[in-house]
C-alpha atoms as a PDB file:
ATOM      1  CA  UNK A   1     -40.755  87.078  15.083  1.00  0.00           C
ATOM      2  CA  UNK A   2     -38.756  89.418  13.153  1.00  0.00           C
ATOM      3  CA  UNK A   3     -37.856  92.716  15.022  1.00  0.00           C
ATOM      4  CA  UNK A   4     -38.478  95.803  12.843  1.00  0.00           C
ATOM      5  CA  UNK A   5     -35.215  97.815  12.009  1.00  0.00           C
ATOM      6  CA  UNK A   6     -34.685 101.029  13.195  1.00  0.00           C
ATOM      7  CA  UNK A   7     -34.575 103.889  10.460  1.00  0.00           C
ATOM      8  CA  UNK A   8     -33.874 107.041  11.554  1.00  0.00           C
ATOM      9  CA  UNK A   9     -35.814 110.029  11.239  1.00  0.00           C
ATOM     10  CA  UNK A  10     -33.245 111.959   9.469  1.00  0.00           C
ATOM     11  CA  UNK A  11     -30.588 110.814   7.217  1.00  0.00           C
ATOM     12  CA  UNK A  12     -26.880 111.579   8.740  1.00  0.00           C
ATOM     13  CA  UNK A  13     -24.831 114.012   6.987  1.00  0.00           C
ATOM     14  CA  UNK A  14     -22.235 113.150   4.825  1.00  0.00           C
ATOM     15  CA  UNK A  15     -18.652 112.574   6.794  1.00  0.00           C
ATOM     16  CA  UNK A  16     -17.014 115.344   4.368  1.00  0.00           C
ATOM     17  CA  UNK A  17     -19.693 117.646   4.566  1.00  0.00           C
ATOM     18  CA  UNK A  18     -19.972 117.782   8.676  1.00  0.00           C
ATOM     19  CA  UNK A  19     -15.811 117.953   8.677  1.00  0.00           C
ATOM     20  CA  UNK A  20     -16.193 121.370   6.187  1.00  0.00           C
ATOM     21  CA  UNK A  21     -18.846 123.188   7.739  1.00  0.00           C
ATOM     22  CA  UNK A  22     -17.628 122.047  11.192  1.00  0.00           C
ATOM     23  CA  UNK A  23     -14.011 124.345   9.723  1.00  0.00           C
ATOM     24  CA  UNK A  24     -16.184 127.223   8.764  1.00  0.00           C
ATOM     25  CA  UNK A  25     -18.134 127.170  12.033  1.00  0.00           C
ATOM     26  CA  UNK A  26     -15.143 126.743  14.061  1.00  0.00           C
ATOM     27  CA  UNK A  27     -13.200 129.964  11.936  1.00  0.00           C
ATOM     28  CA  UNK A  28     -16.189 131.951  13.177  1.00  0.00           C
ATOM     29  CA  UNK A  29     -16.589 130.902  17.066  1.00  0.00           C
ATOM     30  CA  UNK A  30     -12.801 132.032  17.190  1.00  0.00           C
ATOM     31  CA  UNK A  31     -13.460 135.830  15.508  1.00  0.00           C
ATOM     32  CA  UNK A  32     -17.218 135.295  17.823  1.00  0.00           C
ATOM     33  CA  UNK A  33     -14.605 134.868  21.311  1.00  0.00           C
ATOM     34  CA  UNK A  34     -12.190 137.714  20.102  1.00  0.00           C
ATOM     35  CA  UNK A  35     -15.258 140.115  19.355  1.00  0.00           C
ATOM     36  CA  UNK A  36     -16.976 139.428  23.071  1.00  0.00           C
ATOM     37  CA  UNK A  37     -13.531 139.726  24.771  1.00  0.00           C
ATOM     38  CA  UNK A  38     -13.756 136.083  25.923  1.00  0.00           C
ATOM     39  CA  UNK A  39     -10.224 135.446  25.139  1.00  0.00           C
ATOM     40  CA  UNK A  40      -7.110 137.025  23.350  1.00  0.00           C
ATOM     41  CA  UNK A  41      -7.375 140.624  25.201  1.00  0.00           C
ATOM     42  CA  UNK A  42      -8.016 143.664  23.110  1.00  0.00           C
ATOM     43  CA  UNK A  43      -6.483 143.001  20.181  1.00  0.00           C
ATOM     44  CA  UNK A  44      -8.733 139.700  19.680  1.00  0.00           C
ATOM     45  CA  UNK A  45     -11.528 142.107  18.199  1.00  0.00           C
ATOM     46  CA  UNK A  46      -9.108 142.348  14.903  1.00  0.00           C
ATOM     47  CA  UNK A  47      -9.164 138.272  14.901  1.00  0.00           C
ATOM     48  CA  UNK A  48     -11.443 138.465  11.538  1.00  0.00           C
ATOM     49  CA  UNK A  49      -9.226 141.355   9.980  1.00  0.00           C
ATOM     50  CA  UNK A  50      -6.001 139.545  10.320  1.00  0.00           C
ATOM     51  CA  UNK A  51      -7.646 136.446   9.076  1.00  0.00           C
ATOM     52  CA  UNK A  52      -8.757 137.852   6.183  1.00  0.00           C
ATOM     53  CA  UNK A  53      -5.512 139.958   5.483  1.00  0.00           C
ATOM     54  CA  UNK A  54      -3.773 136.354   5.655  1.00  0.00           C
ATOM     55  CA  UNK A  55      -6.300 134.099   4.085  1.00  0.00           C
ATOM     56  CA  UNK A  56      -8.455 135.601   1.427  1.00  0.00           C
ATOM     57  CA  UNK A  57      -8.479 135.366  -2.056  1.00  0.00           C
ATOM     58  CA  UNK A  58      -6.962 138.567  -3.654  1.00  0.00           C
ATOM     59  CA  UNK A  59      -6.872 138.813  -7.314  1.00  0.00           C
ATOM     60  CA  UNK A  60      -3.996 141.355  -7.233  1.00  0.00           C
ATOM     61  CA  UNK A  61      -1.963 139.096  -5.290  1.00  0.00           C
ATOM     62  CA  UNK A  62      -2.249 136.248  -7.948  1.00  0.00           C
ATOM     63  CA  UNK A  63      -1.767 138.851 -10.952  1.00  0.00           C
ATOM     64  CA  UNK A  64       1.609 139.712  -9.225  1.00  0.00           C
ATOM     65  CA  UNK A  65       2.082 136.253  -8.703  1.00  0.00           C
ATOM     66  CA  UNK A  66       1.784 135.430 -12.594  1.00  0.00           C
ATOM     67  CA  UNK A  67       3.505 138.247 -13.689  1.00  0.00           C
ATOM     68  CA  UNK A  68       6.850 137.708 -11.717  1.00  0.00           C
ATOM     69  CA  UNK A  69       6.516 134.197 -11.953  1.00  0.00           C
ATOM     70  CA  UNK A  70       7.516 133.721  -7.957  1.00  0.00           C
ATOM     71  CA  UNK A  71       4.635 131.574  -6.209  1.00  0.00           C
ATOM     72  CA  UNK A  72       4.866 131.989  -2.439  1.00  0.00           C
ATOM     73  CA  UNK A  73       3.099 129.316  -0.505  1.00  0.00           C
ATOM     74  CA  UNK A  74       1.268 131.781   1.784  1.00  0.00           C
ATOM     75  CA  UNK A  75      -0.641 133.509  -1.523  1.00  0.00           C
ATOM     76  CA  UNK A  76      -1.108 129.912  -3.030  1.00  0.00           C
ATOM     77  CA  UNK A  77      -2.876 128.646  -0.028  1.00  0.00           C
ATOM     78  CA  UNK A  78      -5.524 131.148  -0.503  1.00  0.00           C
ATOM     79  CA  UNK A  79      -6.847 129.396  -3.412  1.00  0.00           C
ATOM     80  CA  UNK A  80      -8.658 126.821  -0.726  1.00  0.00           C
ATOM     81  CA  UNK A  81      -8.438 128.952   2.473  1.00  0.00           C
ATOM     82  CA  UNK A  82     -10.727 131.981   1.666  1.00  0.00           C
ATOM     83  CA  UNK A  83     -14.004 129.840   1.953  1.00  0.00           C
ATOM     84  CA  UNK A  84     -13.515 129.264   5.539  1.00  0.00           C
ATOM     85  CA  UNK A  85     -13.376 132.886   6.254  1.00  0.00           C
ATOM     86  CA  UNK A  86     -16.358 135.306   6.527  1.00  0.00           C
ATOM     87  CA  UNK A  87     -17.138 138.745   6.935  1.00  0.00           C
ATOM     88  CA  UNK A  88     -19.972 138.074   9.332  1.00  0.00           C
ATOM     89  CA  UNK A  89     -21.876 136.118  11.731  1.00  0.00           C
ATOM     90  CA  UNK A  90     -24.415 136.558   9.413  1.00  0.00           C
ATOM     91  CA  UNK A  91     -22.749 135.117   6.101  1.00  0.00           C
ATOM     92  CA  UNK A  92     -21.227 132.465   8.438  1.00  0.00           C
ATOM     93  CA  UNK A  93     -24.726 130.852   9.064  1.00  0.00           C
ATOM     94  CA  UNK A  94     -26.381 131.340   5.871  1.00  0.00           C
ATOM     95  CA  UNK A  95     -22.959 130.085   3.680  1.00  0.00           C
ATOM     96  CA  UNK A  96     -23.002 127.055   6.295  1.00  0.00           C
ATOM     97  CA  UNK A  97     -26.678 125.833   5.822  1.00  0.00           C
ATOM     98  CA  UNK A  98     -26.897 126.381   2.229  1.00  0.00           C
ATOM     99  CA  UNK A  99     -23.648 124.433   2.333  1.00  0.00           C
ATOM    100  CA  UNK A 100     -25.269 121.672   4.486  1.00  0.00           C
ATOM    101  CA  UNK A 101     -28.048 121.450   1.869  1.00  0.00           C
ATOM    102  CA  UNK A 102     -26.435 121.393  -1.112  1.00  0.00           C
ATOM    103  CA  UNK A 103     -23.497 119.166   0.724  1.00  0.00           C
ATOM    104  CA  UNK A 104     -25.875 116.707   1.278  1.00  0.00           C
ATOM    105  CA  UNK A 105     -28.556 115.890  -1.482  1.00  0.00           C
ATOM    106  CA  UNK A 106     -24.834 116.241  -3.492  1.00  0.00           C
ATOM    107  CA  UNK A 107     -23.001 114.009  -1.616  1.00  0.00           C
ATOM    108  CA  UNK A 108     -25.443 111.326  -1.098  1.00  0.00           C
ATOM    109  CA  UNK A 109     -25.574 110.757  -4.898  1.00  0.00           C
ATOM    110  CA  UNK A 110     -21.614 111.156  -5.321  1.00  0.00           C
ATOM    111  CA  UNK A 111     -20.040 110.180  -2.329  1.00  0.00           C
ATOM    112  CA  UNK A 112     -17.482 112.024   0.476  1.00  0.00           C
ATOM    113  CA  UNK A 113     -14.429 112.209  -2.170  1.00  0.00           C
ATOM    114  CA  UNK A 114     -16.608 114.008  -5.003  1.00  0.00           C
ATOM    115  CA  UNK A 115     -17.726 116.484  -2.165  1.00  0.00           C
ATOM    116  CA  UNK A 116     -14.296 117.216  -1.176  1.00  0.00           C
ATOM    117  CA  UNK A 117     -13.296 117.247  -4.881  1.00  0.00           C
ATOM    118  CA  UNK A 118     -16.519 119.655  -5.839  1.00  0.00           C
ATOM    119  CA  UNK A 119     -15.336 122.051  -3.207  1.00  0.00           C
ATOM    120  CA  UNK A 120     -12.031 122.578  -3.465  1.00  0.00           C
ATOM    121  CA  UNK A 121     -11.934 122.684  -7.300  1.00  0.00           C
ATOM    122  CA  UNK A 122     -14.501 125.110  -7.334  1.00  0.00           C
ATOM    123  CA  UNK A 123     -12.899 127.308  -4.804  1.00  0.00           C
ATOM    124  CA  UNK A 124     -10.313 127.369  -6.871  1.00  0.00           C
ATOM    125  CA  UNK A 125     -12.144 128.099 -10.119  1.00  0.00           C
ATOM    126  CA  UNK A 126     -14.092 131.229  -9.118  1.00  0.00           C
ATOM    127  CA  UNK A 127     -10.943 132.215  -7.516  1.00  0.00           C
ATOM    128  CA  UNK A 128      -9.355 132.346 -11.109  1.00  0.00           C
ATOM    129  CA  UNK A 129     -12.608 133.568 -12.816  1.00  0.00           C
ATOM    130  CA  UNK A 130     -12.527 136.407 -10.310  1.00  0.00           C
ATOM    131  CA  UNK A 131      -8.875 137.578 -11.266  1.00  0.00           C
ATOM    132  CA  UNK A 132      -9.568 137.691 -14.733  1.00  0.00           C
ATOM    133  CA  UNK A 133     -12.696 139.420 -14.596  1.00  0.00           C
ATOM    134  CA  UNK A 134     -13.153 141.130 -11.075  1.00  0.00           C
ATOM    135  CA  UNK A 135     -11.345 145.049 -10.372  1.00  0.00           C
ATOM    136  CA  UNK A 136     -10.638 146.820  -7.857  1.00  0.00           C
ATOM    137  CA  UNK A 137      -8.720 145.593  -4.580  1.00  0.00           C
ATOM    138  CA  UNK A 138     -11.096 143.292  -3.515  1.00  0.00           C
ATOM    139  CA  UNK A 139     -10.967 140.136  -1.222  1.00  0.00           C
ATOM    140  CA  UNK A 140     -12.837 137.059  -1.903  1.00  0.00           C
ATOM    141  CA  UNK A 141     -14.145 135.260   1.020  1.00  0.00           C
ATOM    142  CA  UNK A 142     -16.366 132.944   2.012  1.00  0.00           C
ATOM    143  CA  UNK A 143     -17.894 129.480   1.380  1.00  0.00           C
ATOM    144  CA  UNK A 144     -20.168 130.460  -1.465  1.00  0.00           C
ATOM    145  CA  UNK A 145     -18.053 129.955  -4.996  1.00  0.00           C
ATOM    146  CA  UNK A 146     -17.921 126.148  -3.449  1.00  0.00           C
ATOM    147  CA  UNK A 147     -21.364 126.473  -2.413  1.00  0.00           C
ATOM    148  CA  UNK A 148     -22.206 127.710  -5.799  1.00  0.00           C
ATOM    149  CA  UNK A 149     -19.812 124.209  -7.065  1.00  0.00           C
ATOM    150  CA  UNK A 150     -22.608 121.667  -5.173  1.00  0.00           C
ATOM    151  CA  UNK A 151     -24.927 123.632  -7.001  1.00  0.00           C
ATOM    152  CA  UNK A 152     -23.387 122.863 -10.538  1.00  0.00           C
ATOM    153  CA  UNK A 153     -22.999 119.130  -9.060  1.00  0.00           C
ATOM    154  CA  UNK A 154     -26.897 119.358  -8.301  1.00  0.00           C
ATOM    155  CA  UNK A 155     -28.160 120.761 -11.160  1.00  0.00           C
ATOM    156  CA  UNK A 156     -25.673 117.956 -13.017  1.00  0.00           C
ATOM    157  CA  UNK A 157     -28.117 115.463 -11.192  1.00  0.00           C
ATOM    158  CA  UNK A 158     -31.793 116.762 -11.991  1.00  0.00           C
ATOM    159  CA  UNK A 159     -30.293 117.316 -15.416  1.00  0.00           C
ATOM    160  CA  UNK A 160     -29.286 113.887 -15.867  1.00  0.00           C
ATOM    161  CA  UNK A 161     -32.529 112.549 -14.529  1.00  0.00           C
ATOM    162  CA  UNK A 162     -34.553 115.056 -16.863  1.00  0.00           C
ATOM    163  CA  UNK A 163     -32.909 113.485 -19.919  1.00  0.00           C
ATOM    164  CA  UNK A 164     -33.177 109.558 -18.852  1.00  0.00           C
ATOM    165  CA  UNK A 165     -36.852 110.841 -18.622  1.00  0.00           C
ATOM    166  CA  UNK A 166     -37.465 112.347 -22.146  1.00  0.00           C
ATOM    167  CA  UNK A 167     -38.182 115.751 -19.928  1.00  0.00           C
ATOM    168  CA  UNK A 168     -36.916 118.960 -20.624  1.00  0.00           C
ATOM    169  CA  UNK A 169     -33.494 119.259 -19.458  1.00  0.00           C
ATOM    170  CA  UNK A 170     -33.615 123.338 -19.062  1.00  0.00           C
ATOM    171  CA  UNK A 171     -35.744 122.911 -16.157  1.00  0.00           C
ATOM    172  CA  UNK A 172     -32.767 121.981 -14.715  1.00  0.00           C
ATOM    173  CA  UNK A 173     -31.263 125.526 -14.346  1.00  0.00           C
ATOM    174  CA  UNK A 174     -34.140 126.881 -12.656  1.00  0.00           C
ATOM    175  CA  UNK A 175     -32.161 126.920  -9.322  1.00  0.00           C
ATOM    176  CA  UNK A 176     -29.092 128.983 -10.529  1.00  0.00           C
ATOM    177  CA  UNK A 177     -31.208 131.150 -12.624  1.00  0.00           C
ATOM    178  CA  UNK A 178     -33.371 132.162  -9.695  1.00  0.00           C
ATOM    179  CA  UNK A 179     -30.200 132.279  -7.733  1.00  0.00           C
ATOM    180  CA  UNK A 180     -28.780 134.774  -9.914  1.00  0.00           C
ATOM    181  CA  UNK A 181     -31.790 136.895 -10.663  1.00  0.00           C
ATOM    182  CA  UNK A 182     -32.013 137.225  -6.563  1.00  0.00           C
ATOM    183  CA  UNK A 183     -28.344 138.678  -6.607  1.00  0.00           C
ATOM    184  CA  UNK A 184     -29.168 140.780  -9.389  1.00  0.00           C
ATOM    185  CA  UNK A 185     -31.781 142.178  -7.628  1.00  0.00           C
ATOM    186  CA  UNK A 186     -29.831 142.599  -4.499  1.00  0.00           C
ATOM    187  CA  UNK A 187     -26.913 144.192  -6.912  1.00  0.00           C
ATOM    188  CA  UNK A 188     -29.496 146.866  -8.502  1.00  0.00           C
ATOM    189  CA  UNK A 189     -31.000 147.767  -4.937  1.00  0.00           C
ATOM    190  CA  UNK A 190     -27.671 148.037  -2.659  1.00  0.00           C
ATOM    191  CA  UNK A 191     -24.897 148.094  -4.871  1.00  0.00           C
ATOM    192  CA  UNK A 192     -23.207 145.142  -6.130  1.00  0.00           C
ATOM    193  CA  UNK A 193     -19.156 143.705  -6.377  1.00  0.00           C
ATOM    194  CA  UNK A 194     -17.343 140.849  -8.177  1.00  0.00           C
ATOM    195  CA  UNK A 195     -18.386 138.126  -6.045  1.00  0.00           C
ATOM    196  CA  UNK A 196     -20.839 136.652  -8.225  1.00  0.00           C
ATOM    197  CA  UNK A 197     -18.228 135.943 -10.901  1.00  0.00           C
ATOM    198  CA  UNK A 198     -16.543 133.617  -8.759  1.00  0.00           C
ATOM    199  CA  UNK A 199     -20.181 132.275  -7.778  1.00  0.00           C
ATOM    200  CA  UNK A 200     -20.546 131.525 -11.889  1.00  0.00           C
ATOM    201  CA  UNK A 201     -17.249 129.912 -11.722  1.00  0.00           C
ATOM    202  CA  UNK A 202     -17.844 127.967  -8.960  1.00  0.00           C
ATOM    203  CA  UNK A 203     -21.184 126.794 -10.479  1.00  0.00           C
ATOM    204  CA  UNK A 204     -19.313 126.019 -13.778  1.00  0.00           C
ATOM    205  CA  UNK A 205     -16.677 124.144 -12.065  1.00  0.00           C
ATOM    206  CA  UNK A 206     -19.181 121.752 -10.290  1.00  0.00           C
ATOM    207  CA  UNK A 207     -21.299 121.151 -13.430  1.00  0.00           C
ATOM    208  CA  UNK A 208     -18.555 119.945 -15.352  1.00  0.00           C
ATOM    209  CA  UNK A 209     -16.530 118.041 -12.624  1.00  0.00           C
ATOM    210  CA  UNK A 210     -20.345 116.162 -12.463  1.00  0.00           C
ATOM    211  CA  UNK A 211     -19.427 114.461 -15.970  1.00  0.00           C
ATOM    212  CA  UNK A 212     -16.595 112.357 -13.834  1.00  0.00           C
ATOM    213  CA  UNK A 213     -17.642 112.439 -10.515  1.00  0.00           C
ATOM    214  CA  UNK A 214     -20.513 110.791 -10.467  1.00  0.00           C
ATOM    215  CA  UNK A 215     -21.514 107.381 -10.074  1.00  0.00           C
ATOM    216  CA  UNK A 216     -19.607 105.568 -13.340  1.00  0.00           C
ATOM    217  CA  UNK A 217     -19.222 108.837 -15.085  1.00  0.00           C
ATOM    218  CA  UNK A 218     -15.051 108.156 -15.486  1.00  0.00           C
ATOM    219  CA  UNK A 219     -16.432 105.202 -17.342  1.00  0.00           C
ATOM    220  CA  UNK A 220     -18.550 106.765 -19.642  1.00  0.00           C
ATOM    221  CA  UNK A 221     -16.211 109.163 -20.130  1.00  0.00           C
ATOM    222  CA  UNK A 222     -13.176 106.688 -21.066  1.00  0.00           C
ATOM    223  CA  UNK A 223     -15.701 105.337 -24.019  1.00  0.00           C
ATOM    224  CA  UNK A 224     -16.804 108.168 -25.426  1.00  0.00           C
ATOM    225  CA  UNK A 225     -13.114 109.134 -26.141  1.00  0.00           C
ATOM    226  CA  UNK A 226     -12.269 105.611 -27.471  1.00  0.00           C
ATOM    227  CA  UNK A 227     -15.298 106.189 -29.743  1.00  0.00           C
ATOM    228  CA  UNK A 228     -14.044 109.335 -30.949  1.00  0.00           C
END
């Protein structure tokens, strides 16, 4: 007699996705042991300041950086660094299960390189939409411009499925248009900054990178150019 297989309740996680969120949660147990005075002595409580003096995005640093043509290593690596630092406890854990969420329905579609791919391009695309539009001497952290990347890569999906259905393929925007109205919202009731524009890039980033990343989309890609 055949023994049923076991299927597990939950689907695991994407490899990539665990190994990125498992950086951002282990970024904030460190600033979490310097804050309690577990470790580190008194100075430990400025753990999350120093971090984000050294590891945040700043758009001033990468205007200077164009405009005398000198590239230092430590500014370039904030391009990819500035997601895995946050200002809170609070932004930690929300940026970290949205992440898991969108890191998962995306990468179980596309893959663990089109994850890794997704979130480090779109890091670094709302990093450069935020220098050309954001002002003021503000730092960009945290995981949400990649965040906002999985959710271009998403809405790629129920897009493509919408139109191999005859369906309406605006529907597919409902999630980043309800995304954006809520941080509108939040903008008009406490004040808003310039972090949404690297949100938008992140979310443009991911939608487009969709066209190639997913399953056979190099391909189609490769024929629609020969065509042309």
């Amino acid at each position: 007699m055949n023994t049923p297989s076991h299927v597990p309740a939950v689907n695991p996680l994407p490899a990539a996705v665990v190994l990125l969120a498992l950086a951002m949660v282990a970024a904030e147990i460190v600033f979490q042991i310097g804050m309690l005075g577990i470790a580190g002595g008194p100075a430990a409580v400025g753990w999350r300041v120093e971090a984000i003096e050294r590891f945040a995005f700043s758009g001033e640093i990468m205007r200077w950086m164009w405009e005398t043509g000198r590239w230092p290593p430590e500014h370039l690596m904030r391009l990819v660094t500035y997601p895995f630092v946050h200002g809170s406890f609070t932004q930690t854990a929300i940026g970290t299960v949205m992440f898991l969420a969108m890191g998962k329905m995306v990468g179980d579609v596309f893959g663990n390189l089109a994850v890794v791919v997704v979130f480090f391009v779109s890091s670094i695309a709302g990093a450069f939409v935020f220098t050309l539009l954001a002002t003021g001497p503000i730092y960009l952290i945290g995981a949400f411009p990649p965040i906002y990347g999985l959710i271009g890569a998403f809405t790629w999906i129920l897009w493509r499925n919408l139109s191999m259905v005859g369906a309406n393929q605006a529907r597919a925007f409902t999630l980043i248009g309800f995304l954006m109205g809520i941080q509108l919202l939040f903008g008009l009731l406490f004040g808003s900054n310039s972090d949404w524009l690297a949100d938008l890039g992140g979310f443009a980033a991911g939608f487009l990178l969709s066209f190639v990343l997913a399953p056979g989309g190099w391909d189609r890609l490769l024929r629609r150019l020969r065509q042309q």
